[in-house]
N, C-alpha and C. Protein backbone atom coordinates (compact mmCIF):
# COMPACT_ATOMS: atom_id res chain seq x y z
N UNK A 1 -45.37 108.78 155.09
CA UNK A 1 -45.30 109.40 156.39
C UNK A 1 -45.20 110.92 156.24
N UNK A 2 -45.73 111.38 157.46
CA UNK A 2 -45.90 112.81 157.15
C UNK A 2 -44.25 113.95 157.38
N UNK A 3 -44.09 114.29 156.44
CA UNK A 3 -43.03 115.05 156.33
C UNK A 3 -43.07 116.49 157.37
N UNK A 4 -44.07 116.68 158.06
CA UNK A 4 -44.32 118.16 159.08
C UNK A 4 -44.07 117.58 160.09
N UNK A 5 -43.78 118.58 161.09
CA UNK A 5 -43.04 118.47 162.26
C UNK A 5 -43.55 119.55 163.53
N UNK A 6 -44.19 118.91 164.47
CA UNK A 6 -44.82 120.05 165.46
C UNK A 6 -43.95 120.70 166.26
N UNK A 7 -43.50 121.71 166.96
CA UNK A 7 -42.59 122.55 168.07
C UNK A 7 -43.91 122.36 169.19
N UNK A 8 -43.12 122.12 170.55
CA UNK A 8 -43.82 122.24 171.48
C UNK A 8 -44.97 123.20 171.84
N UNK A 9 -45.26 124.70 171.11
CA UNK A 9 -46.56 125.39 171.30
C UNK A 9 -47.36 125.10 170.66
N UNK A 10 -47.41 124.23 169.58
CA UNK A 10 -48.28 123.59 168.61
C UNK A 10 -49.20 122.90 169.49
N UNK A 11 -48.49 121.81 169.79
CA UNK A 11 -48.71 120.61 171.16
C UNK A 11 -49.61 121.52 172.26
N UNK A 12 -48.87 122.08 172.77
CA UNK A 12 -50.01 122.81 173.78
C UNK A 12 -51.50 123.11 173.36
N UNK A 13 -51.11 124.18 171.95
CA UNK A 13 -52.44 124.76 171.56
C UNK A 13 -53.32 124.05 171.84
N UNK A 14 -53.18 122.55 170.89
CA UNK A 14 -54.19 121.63 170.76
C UNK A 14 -54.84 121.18 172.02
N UNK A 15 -54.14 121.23 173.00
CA UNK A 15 -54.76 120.93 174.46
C UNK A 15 -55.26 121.88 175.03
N UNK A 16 -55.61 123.01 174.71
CA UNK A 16 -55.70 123.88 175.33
C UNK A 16 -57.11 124.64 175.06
N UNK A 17 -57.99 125.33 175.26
CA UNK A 17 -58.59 126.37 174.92
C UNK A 17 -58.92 127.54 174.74
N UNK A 18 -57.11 127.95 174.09
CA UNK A 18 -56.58 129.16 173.43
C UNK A 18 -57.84 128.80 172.28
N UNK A 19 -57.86 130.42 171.30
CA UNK A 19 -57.86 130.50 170.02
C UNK A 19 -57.21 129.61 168.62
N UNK A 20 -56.33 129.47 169.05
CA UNK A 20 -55.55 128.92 168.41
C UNK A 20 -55.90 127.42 167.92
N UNK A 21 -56.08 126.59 169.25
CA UNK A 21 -56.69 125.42 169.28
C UNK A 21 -57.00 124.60 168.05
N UNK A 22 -57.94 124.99 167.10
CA UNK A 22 -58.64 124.42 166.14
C UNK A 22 -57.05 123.89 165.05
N UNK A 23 -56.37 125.10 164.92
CA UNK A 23 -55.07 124.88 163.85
C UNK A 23 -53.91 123.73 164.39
N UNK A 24 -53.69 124.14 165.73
CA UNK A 24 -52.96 123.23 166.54
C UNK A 24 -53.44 121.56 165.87
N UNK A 25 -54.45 121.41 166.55
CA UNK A 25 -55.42 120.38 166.64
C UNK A 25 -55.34 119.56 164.89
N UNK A 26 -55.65 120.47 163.80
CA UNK A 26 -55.63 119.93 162.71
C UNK A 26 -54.18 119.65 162.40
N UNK A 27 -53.20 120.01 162.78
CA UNK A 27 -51.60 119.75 162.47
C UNK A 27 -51.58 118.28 163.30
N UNK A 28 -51.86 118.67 164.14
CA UNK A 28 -51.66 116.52 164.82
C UNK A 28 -52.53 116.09 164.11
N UNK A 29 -53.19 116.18 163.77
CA UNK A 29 -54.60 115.30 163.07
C UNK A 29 -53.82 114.49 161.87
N UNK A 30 -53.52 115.35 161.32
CA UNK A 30 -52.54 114.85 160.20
C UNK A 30 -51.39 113.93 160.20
N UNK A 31 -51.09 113.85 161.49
CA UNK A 31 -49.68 112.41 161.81
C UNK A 31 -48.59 113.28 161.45
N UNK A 32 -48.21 114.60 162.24
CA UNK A 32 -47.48 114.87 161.90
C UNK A 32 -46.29 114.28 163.04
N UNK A 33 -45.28 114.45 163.19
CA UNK A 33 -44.11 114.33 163.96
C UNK A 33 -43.43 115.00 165.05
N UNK A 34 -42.87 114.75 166.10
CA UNK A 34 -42.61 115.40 167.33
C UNK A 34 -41.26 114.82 167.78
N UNK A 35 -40.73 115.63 168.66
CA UNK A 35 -39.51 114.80 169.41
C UNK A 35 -40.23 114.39 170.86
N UNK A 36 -39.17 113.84 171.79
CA UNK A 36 -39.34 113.60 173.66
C UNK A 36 -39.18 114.88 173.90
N UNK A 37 -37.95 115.60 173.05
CA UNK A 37 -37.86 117.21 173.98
C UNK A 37 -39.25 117.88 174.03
N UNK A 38 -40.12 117.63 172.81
CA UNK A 38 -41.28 118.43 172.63
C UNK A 38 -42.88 118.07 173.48
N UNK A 39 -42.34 116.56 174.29
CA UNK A 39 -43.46 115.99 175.34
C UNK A 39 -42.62 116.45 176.09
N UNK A 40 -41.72 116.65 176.72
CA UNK A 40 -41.15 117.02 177.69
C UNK A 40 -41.69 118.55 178.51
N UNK A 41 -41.56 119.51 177.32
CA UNK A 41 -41.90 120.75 177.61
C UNK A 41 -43.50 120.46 177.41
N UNK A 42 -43.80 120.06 176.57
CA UNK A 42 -45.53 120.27 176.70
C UNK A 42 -45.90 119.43 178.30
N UNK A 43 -45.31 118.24 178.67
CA UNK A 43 -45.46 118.63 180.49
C UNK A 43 -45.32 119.57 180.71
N UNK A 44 -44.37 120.01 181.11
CA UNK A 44 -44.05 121.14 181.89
C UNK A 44 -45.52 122.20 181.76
N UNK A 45 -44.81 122.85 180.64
CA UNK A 45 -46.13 123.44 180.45
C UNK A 45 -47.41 123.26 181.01
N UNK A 46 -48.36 122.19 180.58
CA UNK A 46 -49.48 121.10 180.83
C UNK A 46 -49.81 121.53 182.52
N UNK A 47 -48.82 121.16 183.29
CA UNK A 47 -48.72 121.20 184.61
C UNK A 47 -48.92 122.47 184.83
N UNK A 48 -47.77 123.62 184.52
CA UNK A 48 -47.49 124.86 185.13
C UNK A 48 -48.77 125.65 184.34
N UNK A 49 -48.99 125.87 183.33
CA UNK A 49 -49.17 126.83 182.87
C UNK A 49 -51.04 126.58 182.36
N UNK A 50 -51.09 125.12 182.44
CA UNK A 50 -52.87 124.87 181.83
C UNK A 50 -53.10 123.98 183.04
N UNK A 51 -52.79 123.82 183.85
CA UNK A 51 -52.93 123.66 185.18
C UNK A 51 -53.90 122.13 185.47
N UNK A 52 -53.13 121.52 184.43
CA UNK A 52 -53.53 119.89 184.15
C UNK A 52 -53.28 119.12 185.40
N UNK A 53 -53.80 117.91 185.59
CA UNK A 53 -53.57 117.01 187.07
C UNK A 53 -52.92 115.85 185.95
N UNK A 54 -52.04 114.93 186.74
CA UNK A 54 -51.10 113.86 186.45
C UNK A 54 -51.57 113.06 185.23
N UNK A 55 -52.94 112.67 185.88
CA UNK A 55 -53.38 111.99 184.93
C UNK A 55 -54.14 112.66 183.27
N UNK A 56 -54.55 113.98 183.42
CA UNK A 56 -54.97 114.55 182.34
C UNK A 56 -53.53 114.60 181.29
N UNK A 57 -52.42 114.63 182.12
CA UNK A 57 -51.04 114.91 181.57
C UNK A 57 -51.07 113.50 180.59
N UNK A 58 -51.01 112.25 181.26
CA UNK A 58 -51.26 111.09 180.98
C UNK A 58 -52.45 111.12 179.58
N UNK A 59 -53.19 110.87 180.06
CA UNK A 59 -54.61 111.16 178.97
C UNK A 59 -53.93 111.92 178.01
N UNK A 60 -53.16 113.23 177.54
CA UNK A 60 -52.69 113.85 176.72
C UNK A 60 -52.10 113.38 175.92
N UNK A 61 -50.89 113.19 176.78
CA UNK A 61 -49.55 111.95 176.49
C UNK A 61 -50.04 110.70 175.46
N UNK A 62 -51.22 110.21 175.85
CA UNK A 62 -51.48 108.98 174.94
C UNK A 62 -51.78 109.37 173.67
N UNK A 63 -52.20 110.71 173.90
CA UNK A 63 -53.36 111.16 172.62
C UNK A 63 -52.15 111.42 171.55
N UNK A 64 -51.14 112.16 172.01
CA UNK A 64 -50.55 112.55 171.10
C UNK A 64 -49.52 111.76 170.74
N UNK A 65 -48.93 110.62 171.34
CA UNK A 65 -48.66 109.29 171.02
C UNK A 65 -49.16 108.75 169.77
N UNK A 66 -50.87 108.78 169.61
CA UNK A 66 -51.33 108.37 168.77
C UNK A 66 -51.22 109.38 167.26
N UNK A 67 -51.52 110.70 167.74
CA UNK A 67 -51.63 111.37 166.48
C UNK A 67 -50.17 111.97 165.67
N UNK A 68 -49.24 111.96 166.68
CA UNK A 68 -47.89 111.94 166.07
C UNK A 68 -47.52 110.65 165.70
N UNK A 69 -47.16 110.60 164.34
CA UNK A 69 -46.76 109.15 163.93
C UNK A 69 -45.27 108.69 164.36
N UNK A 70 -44.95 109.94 164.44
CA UNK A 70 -43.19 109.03 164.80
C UNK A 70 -42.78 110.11 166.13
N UNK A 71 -42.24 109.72 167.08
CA UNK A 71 -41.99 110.63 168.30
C UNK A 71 -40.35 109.82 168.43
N UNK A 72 -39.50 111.48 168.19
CA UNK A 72 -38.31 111.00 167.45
C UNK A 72 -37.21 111.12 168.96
N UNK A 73 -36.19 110.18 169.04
CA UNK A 73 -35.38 110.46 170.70
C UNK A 73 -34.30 111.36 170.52
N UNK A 74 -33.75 112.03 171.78
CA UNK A 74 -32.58 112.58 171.33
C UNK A 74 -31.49 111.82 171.96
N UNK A 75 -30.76 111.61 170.58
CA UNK A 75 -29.34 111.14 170.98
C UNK A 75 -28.39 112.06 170.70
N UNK A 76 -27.40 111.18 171.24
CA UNK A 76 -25.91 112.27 170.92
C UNK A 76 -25.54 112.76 169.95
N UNK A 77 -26.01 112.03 168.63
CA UNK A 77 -25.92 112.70 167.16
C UNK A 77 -26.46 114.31 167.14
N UNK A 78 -28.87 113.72 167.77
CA UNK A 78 -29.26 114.73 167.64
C UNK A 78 -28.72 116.05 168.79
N UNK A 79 -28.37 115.64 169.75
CA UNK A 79 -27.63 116.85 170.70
C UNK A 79 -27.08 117.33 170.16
N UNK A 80 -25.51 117.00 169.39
CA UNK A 80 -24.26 117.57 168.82
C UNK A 80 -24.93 118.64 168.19
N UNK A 81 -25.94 118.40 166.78
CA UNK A 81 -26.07 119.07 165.96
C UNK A 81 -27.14 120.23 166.52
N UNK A 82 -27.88 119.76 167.44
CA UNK A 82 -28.48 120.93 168.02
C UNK A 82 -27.61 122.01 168.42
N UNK A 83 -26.12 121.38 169.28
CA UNK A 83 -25.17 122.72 169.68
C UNK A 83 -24.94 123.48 168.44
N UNK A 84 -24.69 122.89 167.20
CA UNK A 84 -24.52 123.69 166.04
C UNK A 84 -25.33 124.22 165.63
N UNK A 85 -26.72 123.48 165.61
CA UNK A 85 -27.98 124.67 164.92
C UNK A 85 -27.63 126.18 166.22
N UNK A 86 -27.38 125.78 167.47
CA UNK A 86 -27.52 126.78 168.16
C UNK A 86 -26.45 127.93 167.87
N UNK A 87 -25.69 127.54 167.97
CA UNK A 87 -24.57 128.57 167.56
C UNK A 87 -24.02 128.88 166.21
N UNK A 88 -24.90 128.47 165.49
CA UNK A 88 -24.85 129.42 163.91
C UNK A 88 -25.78 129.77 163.79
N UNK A 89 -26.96 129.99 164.29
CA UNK A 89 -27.86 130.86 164.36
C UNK A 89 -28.87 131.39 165.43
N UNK A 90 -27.95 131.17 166.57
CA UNK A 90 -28.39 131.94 167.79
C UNK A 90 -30.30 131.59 168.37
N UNK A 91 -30.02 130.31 167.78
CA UNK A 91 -31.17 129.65 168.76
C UNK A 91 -31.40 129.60 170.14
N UNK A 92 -32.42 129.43 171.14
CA UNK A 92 -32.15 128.80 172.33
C UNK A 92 -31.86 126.93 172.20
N UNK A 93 -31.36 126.77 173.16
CA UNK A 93 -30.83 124.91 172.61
C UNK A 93 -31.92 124.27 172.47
N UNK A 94 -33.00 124.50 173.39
CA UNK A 94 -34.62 123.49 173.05
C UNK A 94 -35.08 124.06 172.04
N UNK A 95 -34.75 125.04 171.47
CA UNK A 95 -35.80 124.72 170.28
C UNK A 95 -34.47 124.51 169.02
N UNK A 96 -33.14 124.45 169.18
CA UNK A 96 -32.28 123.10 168.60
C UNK A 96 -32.61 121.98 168.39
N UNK A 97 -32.71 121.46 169.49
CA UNK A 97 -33.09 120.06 169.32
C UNK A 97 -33.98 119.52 169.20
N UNK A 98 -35.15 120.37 169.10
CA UNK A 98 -36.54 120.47 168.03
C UNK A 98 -36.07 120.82 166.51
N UNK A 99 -35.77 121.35 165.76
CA UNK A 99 -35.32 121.62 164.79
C UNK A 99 -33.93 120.46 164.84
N UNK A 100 -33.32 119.90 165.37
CA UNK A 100 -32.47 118.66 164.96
C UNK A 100 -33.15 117.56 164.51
N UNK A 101 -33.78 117.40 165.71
CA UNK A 101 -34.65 116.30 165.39
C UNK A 101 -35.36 115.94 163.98
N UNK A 102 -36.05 117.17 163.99
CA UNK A 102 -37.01 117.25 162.53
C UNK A 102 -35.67 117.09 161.58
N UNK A 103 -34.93 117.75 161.69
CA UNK A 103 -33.83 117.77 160.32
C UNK A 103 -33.54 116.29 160.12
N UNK A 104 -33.00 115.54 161.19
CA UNK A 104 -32.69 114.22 161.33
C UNK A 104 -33.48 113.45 160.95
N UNK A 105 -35.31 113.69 160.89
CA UNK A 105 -36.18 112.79 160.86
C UNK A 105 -36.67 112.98 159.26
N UNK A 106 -35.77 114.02 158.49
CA UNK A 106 -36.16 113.96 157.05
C UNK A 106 -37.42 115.20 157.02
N UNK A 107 -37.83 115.91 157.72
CA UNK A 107 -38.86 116.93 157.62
C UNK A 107 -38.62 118.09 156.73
N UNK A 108 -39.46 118.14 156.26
CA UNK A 108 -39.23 119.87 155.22
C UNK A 108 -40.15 121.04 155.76
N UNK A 109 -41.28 120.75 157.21
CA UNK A 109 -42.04 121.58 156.96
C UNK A 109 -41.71 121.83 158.97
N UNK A 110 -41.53 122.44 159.72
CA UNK A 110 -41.27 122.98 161.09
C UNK A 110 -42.37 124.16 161.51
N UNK A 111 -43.23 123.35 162.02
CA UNK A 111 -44.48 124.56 162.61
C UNK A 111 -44.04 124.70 163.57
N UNK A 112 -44.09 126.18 164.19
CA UNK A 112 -43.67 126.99 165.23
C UNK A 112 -44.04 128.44 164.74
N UNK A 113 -44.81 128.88 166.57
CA UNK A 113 -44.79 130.21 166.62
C UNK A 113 -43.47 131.20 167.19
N UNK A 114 -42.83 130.49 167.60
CA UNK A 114 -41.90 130.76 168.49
C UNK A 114 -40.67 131.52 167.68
N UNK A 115 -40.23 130.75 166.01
CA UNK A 115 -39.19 131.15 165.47
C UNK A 115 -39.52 131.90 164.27
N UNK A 116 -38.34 131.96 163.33
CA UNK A 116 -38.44 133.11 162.29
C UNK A 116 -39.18 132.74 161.34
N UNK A 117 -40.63 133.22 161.04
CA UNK A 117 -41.58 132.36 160.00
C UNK A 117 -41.06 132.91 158.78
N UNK A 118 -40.72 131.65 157.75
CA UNK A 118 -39.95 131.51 156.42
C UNK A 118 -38.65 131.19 156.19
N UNK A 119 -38.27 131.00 157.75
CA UNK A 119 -36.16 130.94 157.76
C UNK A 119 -36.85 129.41 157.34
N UNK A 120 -35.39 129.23 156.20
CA UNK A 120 -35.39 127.51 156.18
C UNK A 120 -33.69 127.31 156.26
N UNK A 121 -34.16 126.02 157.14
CA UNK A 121 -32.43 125.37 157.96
C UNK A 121 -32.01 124.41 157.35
N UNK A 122 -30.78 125.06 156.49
CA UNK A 122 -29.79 123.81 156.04
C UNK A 122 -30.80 123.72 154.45
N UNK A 123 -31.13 124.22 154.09
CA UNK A 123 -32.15 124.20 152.75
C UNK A 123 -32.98 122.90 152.38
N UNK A 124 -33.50 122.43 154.04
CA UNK A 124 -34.23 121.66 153.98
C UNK A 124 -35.81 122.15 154.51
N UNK A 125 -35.59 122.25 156.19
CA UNK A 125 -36.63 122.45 156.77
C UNK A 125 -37.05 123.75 156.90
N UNK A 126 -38.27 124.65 156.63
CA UNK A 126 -38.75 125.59 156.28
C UNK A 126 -39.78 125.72 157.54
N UNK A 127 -39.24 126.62 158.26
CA UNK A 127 -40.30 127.08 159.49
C UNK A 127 -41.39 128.13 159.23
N UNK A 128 -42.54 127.28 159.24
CA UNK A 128 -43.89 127.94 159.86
C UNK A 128 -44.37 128.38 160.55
N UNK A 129 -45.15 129.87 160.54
CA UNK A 129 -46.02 129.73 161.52
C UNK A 129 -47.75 129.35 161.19
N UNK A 130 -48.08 128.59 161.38
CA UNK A 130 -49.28 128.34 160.82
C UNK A 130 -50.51 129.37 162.06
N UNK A 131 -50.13 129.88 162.77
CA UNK A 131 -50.82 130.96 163.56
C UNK A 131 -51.35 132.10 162.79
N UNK A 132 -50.50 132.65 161.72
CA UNK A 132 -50.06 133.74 161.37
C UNK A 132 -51.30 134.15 160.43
């Protein structure tokens, strides 16, 4: 199973027809891994911001169902430790519990444009930006 782990702008890219797109796109291709927090916001997003209808949201939703091999939940374990990723290193909490998750799910590799490309958390998971 694939040890990489997508952050919610990954997810978007791939739906999207940013630039970016093609890299997005090859990171799911690969079975990499996601949390609910990270379908959660890619709605949001989806809706607000790429101005998707219910069902394209849907249609998405399945796709990446399929190409993420494991779509990981948050429980109270992964919450707790998100409050801690947050406050020892001054995260926002969603992208905690994106980075919990992955930690929890055994990941070494955290693609994101969003955070510090090369910080690695807990001397496991090593954030990417594969944009860059």
């Amino acid at each position: 199973m694939s040890r990489e782990f997508a952050d919610t702008n990954v997810i978007v890219y791939a739906f999207s027809t940013d630039p970016r797109t093609r890299i997005a796109s090859s990171i799911l291709k690969r079975g990499c891994q996601t949390s609910i927090q990270g379908l959660n916001e890619f709605v949001s997003v989806a809706r607000r911001k790429l101005g998707m209808d219910w069902s394209e949201v849907d249609r998405a939703l399945r796709a990446i169902g399929i190409l993420c091999r494991q779509i990981h939940p948050i429980d109270n374990d992964t919450h707790r430790k998100a409050v801690t990723l947050a406050q020892n290193h001054n995260f926002h909490i969603y992208d905690a519990l994106m980075l919990a998750s992955a930690l929890k799910s055994g990941c070494d590799t955290f693609y994101s444009e969003d955070l510090q490309h090369g910080l690695k958390i807990e001397r496991q998971l090593q954030i990417i930006n594969p944009f860059q």
